[in-house]
Protein backbone atom coordinates (compact mmCIF):
# COMPACT_ATOMS: atom_id res chain seq x y z
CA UNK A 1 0.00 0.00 0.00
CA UNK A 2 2.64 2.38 0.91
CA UNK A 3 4.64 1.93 -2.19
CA UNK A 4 1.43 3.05 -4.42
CA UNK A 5 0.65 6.26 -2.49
CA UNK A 6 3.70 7.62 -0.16
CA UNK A 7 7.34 7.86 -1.79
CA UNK A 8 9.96 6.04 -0.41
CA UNK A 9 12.07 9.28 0.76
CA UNK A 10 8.80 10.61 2.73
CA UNK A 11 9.75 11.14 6.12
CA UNK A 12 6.17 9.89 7.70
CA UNK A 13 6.53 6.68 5.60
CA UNK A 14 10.10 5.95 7.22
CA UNK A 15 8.22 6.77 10.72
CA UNK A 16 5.53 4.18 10.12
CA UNK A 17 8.00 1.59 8.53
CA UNK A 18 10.43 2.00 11.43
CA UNK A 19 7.91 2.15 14.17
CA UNK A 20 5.39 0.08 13.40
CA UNK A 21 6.57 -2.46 10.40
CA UNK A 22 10.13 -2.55 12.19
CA UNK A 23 9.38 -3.86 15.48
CA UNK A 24 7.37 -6.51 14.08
CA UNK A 25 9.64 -7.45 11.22
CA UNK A 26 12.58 -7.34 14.47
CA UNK A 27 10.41 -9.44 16.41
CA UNK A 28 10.00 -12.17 13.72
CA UNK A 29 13.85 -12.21 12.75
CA UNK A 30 15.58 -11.63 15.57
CA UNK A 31 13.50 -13.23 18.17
CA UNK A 32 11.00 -15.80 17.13
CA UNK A 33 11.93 -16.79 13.36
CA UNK A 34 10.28 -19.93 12.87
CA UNK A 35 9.00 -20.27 16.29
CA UNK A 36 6.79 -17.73 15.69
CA UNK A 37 3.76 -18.08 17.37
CA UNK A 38 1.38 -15.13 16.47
CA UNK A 39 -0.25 -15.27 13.05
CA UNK A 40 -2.44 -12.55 10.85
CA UNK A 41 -6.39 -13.64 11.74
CA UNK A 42 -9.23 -13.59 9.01
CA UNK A 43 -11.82 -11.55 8.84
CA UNK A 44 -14.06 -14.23 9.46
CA UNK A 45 -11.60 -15.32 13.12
CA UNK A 46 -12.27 -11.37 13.93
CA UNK A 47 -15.45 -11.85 13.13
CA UNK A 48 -16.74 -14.33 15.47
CA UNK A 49 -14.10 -12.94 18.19
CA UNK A 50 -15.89 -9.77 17.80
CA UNK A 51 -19.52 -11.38 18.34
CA UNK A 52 -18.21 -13.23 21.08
CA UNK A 53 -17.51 -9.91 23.38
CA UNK A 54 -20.93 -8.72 22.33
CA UNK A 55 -20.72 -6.34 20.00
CA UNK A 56 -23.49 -6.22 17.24
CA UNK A 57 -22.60 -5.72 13.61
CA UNK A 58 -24.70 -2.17 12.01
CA UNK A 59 -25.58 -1.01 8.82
CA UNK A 60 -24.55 2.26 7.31
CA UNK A 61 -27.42 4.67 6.20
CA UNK A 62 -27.08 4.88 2.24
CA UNK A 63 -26.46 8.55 2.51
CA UNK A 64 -23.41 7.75 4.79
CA UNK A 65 -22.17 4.92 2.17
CA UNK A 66 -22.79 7.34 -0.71
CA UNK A 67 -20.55 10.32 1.28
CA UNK A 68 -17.42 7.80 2.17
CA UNK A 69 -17.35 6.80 -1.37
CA UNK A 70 -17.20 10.02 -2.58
CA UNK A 71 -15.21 11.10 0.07
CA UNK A 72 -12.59 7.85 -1.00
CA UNK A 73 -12.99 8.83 -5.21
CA UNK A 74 -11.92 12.64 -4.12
CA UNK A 75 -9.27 12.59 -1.52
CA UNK A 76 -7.61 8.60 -2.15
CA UNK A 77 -5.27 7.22 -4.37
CA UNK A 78 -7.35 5.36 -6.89
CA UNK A 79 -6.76 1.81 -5.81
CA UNK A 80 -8.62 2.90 -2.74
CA UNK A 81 -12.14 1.73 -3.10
CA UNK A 82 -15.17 0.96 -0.60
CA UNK A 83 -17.13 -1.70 -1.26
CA UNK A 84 -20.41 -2.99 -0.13
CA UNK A 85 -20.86 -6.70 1.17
């Protein structure tokens, strides 16, 4: 994502690489490598995780979906999109 919208020499990129990319890529390398026990979740793992604790899943108004994707088309790189499911 960050190599379609922010150049490489932007000093915010660097930030988010080194603070938050960095420590994780450190932490797989350096500490765990193979032994690695924490793995990226699905959206269906978050999903029922989520349900679980109670929370309920709502429905946008179609004026709100209408103003994020026009919000998205005007102020987002164009590989940006929102989608409805």
């Amino acid at each position: 994502m960050l190599d379609s919208i922010v150049p490489r020499e932007d000093w915010e990129r660097m930030l988010i690489e080194k603070e938050i990319f960095g420590k994780e890529a450190l932490n797989v390398i350096a500490c765990e490598g193979c032994e690695r026990v924490e793995r990226p979740e699905t959206y269906r793992q978050w999903q029922v995780r989520i349900l679980r604790a109670g929370f309920l899943q709502q429905t946008f108004g179609k004026n709100t979906v209408e103003r994020a994707v026009e919000k998205v088309k005007s102020s987002y790189h164009k590989d940006f999109v929102i989608d409805e499911d």
